[in-house]
C-alpha atoms as a PDB file:
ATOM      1  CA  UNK A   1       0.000   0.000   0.000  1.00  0.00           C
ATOM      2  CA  UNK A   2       3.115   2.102   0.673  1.00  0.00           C
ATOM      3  CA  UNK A   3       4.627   1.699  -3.012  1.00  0.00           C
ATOM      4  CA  UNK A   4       1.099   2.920  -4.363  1.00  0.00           C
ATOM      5  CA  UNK A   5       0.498   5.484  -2.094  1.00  0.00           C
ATOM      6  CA  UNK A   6       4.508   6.804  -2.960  1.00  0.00           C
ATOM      7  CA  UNK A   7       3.279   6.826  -7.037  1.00  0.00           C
ATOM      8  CA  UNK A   8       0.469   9.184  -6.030  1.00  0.00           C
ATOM      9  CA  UNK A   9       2.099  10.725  -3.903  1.00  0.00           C
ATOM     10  CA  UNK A  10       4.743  11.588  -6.654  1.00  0.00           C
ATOM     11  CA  UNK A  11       2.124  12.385  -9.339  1.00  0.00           C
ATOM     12  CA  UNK A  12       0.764  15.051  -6.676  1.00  0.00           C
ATOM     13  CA  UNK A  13       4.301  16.575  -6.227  1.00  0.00           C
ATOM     14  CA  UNK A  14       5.068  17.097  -9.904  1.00  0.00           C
ATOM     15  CA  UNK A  15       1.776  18.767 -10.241  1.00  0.00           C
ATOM     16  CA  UNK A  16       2.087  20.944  -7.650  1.00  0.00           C
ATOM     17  CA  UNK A  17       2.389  24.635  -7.469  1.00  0.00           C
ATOM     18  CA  UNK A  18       4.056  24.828  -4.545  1.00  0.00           C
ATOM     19  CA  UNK A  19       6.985  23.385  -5.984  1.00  0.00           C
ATOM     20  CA  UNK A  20       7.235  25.567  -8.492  1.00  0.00           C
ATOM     21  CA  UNK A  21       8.495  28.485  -6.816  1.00  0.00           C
ATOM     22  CA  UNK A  22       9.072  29.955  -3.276  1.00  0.00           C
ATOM     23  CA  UNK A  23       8.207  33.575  -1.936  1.00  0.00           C
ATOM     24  CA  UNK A  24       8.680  34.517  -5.704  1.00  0.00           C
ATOM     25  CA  UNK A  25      12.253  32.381  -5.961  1.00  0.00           C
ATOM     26  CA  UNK A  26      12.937  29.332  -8.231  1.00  0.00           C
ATOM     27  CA  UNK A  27      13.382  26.180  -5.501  1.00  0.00           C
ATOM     28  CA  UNK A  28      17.250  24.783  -5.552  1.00  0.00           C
ATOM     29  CA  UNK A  29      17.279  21.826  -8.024  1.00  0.00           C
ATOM     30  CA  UNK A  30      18.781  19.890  -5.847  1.00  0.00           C
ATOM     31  CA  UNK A  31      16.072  20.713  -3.124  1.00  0.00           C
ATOM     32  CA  UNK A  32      13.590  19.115  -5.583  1.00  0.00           C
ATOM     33  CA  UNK A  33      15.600  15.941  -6.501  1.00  0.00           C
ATOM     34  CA  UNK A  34      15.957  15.269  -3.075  1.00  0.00           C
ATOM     35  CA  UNK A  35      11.730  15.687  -1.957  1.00  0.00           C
ATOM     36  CA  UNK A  36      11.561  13.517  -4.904  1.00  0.00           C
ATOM     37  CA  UNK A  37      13.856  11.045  -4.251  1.00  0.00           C
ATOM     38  CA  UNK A  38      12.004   7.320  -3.431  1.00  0.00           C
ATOM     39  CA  UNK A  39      13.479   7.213   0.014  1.00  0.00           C
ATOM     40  CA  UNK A  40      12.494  10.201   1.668  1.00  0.00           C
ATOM     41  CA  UNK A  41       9.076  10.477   0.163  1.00  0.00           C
ATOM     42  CA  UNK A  42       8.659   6.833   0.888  1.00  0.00           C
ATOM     43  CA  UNK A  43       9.823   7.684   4.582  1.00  0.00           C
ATOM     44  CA  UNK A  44       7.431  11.203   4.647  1.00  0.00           C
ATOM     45  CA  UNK A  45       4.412   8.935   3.398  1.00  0.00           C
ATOM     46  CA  UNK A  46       5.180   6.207   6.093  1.00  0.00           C
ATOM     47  CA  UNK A  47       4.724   8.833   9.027  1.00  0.00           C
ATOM     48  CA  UNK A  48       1.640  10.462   7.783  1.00  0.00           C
ATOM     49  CA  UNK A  49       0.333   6.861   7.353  1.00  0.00           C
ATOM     50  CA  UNK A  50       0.883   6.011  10.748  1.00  0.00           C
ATOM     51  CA  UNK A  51      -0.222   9.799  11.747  1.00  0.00           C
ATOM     52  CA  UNK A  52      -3.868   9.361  10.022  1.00  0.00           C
ATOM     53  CA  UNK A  53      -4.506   6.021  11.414  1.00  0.00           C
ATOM     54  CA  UNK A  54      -3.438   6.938  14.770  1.00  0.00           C
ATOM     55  CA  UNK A  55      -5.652   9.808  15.308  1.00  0.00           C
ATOM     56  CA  UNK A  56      -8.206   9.156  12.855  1.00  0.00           C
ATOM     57  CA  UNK A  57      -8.476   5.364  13.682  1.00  0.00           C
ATOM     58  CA  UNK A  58      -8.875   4.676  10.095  1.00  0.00           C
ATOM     59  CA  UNK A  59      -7.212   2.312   7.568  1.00  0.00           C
ATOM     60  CA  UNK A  60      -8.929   3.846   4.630  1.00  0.00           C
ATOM     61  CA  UNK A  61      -7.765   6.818   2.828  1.00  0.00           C
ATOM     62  CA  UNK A  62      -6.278   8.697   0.096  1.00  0.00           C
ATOM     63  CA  UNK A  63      -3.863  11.454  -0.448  1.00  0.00           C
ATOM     64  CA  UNK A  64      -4.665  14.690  -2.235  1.00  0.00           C
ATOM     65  CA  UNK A  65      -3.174  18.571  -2.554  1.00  0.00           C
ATOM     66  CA  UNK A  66       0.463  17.754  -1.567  1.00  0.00           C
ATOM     67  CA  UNK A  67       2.155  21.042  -0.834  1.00  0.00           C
ATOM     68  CA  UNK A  68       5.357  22.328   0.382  1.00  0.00           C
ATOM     69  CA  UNK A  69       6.783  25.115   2.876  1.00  0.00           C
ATOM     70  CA  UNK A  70      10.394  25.460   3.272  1.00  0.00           C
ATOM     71  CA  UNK A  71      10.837  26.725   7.114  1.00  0.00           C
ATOM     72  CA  UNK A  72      15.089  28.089   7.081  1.00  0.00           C
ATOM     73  CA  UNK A  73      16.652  28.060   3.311  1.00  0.00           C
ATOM     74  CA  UNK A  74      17.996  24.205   2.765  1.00  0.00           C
ATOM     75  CA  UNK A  75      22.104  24.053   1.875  1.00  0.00           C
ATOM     76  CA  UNK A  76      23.458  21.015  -0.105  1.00  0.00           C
ATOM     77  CA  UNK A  77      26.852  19.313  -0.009  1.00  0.00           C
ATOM     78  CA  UNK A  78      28.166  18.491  -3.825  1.00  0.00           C
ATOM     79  CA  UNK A  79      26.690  14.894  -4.021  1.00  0.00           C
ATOM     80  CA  UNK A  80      23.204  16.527  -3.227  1.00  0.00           C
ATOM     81  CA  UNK A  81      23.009  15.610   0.456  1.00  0.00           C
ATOM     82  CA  UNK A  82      20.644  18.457   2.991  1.00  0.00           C
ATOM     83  CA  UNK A  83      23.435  20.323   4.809  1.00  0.00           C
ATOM     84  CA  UNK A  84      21.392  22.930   6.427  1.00  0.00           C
ATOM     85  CA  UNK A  85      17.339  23.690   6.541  1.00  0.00           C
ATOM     86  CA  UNK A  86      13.977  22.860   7.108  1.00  0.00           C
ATOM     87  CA  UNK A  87      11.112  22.423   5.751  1.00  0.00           C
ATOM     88  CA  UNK A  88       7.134  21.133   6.330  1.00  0.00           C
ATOM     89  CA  UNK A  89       5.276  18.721   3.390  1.00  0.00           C
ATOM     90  CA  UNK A  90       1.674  18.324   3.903  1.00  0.00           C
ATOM     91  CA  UNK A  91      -1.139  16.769   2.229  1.00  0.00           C
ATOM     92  CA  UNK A  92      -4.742  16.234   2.420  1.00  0.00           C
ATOM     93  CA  UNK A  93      -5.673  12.674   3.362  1.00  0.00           C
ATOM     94  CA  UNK A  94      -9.422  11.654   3.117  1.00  0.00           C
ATOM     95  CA  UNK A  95     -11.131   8.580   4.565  1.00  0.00           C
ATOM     96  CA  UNK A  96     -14.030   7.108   6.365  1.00  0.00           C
ATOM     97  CA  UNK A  97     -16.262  10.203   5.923  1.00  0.00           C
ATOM     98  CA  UNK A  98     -13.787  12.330   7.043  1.00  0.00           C
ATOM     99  CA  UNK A  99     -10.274  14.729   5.745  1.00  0.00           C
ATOM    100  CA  UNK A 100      -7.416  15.728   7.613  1.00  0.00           C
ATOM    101  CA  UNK A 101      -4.583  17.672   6.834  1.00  0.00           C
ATOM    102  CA  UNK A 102      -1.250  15.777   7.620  1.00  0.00           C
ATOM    103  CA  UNK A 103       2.510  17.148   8.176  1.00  0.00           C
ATOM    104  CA  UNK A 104       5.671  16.308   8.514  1.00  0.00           C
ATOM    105  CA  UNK A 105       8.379  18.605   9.371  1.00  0.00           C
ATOM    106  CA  UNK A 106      11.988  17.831   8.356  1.00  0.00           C
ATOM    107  CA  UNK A 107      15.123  19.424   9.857  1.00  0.00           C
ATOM    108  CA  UNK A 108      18.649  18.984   8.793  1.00  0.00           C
ATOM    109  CA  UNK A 109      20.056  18.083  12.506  1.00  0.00           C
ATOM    110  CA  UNK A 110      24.482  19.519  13.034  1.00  0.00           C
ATOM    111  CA  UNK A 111      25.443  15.716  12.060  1.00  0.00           C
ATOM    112  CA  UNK A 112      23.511  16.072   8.719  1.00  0.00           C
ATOM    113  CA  UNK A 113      21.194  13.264   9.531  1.00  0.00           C
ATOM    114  CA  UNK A 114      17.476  14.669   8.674  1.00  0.00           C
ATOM    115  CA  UNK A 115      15.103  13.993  11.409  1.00  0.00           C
ATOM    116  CA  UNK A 116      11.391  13.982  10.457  1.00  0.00           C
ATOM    117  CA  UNK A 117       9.054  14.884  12.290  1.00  0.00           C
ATOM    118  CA  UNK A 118       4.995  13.925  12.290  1.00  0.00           C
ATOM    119  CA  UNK A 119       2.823  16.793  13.839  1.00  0.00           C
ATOM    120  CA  UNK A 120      -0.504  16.910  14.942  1.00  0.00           C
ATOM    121  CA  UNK A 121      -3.062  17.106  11.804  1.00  0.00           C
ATOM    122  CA  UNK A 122      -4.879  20.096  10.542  1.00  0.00           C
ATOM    123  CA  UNK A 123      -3.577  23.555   9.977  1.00  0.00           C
ATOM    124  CA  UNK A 124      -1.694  24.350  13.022  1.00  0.00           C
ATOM    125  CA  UNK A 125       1.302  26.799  12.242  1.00  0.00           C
ATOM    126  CA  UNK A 126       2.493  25.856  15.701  1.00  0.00           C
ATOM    127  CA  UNK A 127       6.503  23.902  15.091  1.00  0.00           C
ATOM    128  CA  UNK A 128       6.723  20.345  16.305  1.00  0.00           C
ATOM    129  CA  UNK A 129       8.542  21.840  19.835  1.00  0.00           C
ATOM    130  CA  UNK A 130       5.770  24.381  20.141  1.00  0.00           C
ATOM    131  CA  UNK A 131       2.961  21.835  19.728  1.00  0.00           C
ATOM    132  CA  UNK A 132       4.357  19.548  21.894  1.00  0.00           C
ATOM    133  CA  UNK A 133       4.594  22.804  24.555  1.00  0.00           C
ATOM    134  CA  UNK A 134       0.870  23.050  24.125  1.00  0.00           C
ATOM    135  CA  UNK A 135      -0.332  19.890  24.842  1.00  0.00           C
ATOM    136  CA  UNK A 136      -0.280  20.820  28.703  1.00  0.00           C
ATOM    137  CA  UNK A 137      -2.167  23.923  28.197  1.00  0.00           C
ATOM    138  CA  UNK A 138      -5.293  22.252  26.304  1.00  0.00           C
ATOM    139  CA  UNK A 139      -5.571  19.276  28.271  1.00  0.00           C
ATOM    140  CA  UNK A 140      -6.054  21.449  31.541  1.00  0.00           C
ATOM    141  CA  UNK A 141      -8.303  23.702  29.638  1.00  0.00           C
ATOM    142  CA  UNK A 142     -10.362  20.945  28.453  1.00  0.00           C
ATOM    143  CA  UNK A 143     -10.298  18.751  31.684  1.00  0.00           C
ATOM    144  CA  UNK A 144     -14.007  20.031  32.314  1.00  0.00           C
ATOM    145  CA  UNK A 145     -14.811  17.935  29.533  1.00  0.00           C
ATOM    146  CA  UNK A 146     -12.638  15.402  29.007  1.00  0.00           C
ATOM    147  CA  UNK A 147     -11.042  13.998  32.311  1.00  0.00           C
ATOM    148  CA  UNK A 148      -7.502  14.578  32.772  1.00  0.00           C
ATOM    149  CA  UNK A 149      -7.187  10.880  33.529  1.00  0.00           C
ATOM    150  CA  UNK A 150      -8.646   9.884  30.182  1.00  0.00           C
ATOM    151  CA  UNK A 151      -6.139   7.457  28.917  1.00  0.00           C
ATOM    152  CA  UNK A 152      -7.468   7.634  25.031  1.00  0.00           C
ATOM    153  CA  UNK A 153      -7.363  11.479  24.899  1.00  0.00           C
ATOM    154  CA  UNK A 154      -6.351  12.166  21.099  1.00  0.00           C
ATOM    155  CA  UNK A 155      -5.915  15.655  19.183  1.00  0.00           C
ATOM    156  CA  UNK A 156      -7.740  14.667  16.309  1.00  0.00           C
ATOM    157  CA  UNK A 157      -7.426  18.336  14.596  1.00  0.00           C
ATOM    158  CA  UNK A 158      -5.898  21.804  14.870  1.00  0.00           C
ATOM    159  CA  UNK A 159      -7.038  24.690  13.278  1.00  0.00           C
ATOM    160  CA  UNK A 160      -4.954  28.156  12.005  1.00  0.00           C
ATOM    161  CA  UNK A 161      -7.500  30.949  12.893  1.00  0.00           C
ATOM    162  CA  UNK A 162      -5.828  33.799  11.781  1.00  0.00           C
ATOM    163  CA  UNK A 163      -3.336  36.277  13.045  1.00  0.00           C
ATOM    164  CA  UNK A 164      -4.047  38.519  16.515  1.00  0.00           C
ATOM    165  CA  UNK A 165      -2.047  41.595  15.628  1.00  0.00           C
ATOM    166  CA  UNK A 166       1.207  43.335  14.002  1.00  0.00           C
ATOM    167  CA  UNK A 167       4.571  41.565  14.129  1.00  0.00           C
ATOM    168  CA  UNK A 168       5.586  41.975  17.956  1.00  0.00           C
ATOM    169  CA  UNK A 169       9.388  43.700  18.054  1.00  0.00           C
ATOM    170  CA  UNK A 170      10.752  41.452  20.310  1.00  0.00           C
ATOM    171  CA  UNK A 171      10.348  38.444  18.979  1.00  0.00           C
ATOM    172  CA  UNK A 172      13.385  36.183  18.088  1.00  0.00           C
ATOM    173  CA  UNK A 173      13.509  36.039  14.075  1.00  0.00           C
ATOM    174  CA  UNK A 174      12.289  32.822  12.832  1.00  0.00           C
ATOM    175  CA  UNK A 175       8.836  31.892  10.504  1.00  0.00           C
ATOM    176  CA  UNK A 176       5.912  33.514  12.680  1.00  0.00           C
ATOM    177  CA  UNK A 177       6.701  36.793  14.523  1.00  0.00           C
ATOM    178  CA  UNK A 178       2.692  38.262  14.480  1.00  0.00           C
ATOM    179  CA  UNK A 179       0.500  36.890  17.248  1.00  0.00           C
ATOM    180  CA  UNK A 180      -2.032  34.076  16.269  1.00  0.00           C
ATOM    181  CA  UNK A 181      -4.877  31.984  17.200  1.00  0.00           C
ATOM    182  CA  UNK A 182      -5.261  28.579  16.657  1.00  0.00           C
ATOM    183  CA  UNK A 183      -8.177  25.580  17.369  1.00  0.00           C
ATOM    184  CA  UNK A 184      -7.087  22.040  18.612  1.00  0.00           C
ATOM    185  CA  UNK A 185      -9.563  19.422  18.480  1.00  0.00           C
ATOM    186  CA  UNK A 186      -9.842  16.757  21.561  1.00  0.00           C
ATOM    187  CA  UNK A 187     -11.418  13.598  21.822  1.00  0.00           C
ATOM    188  CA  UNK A 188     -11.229  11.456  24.495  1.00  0.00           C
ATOM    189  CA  UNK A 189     -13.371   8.993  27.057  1.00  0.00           C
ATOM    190  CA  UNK A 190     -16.592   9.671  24.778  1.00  0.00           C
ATOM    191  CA  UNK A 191     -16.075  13.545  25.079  1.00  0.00           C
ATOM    192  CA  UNK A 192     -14.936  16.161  22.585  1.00  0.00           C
ATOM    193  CA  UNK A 193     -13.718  19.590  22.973  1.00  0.00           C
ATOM    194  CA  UNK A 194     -12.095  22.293  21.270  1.00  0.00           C
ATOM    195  CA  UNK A 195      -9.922  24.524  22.774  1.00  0.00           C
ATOM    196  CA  UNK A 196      -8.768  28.371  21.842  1.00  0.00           C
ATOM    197  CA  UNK A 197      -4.725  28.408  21.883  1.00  0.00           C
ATOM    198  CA  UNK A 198      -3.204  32.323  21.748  1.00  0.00           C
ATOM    199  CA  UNK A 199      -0.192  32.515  20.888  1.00  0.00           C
ATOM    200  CA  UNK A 200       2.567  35.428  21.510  1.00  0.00           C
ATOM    201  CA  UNK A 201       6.108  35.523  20.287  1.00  0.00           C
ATOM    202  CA  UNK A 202       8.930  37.297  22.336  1.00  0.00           C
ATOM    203  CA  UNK A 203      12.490  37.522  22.712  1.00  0.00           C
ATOM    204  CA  UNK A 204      12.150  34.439  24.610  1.00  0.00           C
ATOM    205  CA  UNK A 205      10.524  31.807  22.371  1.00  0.00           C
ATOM    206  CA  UNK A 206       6.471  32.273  22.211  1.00  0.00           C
ATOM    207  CA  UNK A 207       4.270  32.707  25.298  1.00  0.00           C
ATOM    208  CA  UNK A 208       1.035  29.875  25.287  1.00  0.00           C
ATOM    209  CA  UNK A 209      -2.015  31.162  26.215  1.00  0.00           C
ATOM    210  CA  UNK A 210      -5.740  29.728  26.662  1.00  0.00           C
ATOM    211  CA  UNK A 211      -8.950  30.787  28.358  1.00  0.00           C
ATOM    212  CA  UNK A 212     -11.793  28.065  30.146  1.00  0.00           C
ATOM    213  CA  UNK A 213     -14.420  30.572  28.695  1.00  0.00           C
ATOM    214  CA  UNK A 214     -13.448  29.944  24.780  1.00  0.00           C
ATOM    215  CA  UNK A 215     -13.456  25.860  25.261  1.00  0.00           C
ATOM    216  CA  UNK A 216     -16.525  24.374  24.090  1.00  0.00           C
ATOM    217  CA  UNK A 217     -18.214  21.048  23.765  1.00  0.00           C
ATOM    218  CA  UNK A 218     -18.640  19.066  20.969  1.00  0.00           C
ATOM    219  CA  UNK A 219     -20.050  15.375  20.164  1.00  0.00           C
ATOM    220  CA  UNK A 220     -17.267  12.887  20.396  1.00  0.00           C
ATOM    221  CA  UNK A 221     -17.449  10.858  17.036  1.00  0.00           C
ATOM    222  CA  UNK A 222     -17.862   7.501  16.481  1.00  0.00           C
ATOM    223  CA  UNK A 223     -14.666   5.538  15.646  1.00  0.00           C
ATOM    224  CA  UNK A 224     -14.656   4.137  11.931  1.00  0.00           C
ATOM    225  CA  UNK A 225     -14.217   0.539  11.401  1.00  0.00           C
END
């Protein structure tokens, strides 16, 4: 299912937009051999696979709309090899009455290994550390709904909302300095909720923020077969 998934997957890249250009700029040719190349897509497919039917619970699906987002400018050594960057892929994956964006963030780690990274689904523009920073903050919020004991709590979606405000002057340079707003999806122990994460960057990394009053309720859905 992999190997068939990886040809649509590849039919998807060469189609897309995305790939065509970046903030304006033509995309390094070796950046594109390399998203192209059968083992990494192979490996990116693998993790949204196991993403999907983690949180989704479903063995059914599809892939559509592959895009691309390059995070910090990748380098390459003369045989082609990721020196330096990062970068997200994402596609739509639809299944069992249901569609979910998945991600995958790569980095280029000091050693030149590339570590990639599977984050939550949906639209988040939250990084993998920053995501993983908020998963303290919406489980309190939402413990009126879902008990904080739950031991099959699941973030089945996030949501970008939209930006809160002008670029903050503090904040350390990197991909988001503007304040934003984002929805994350929790289901868990027959409950659902969604909670309202703020977030505000500042010299210091990016401050987490949610409110018990902007949580609400919703109807826990049943798992697919």
């Amino acid at each position: 299912m992999i190997r068939r998934l990886a040809l649509i997957f590849l039919a998807a890249f060469l189609a897309c937009p995305a790939l065509a250009a970046n903030d304006g700029q033509g995309l390094p040719p070796q950046f594109i051999n390399y998203v192209k190349s059968s083992d990494h897509h192979d490996a990116v497919l693998a993790r949204m696979k196991a993403q999907w039917e983690r949180t989704i619970r479903c063995s059914n699906f599809t892939f559509e709309d592959y895009q691309l987002m390059i995070v910090s400018p990748p380098e390459f050594d003369g045989e082609g090899r990721p020196i330096k960057g990062a970068w997200r892929e994402f596609a739509k994956v639809n299944g069992c009455g249901t569609s979910r964006q998945m991600n995958v963030h790569m980095v280029v780690l000091p050693d030149q290994d590339i570590r990639r990274i599977a984050t939550l689904p949906g639209t988040a523009r939250a990084d993998a550390q920053l995501q993983r920073d908020t998963l303290m903050y919406v489980v309190v919020a939402s413990s009126a709904i879902i008990p904080k004991d739950c031991k099959d709590t699941q973030i089945t979606n996030t949501e970008f909302l939209g930006f809160d405000g002008a670029p903050m002057p503090d904040a350390r340079p990197g991909m988001e300095a503007r304040p934003w707003a984002e929805d994350w999806t929790l289901i868990g122990c027959n409950n659902g909720a969604v909670v309202k994460v703020h977030y505000i960057p500042d010299a210091t990394g990016t401050t987490i923020n949610t409110k018990g009053n902007e949580t609400r309720r919703i109807p826990a859905p049943i798992t697919p077969n």
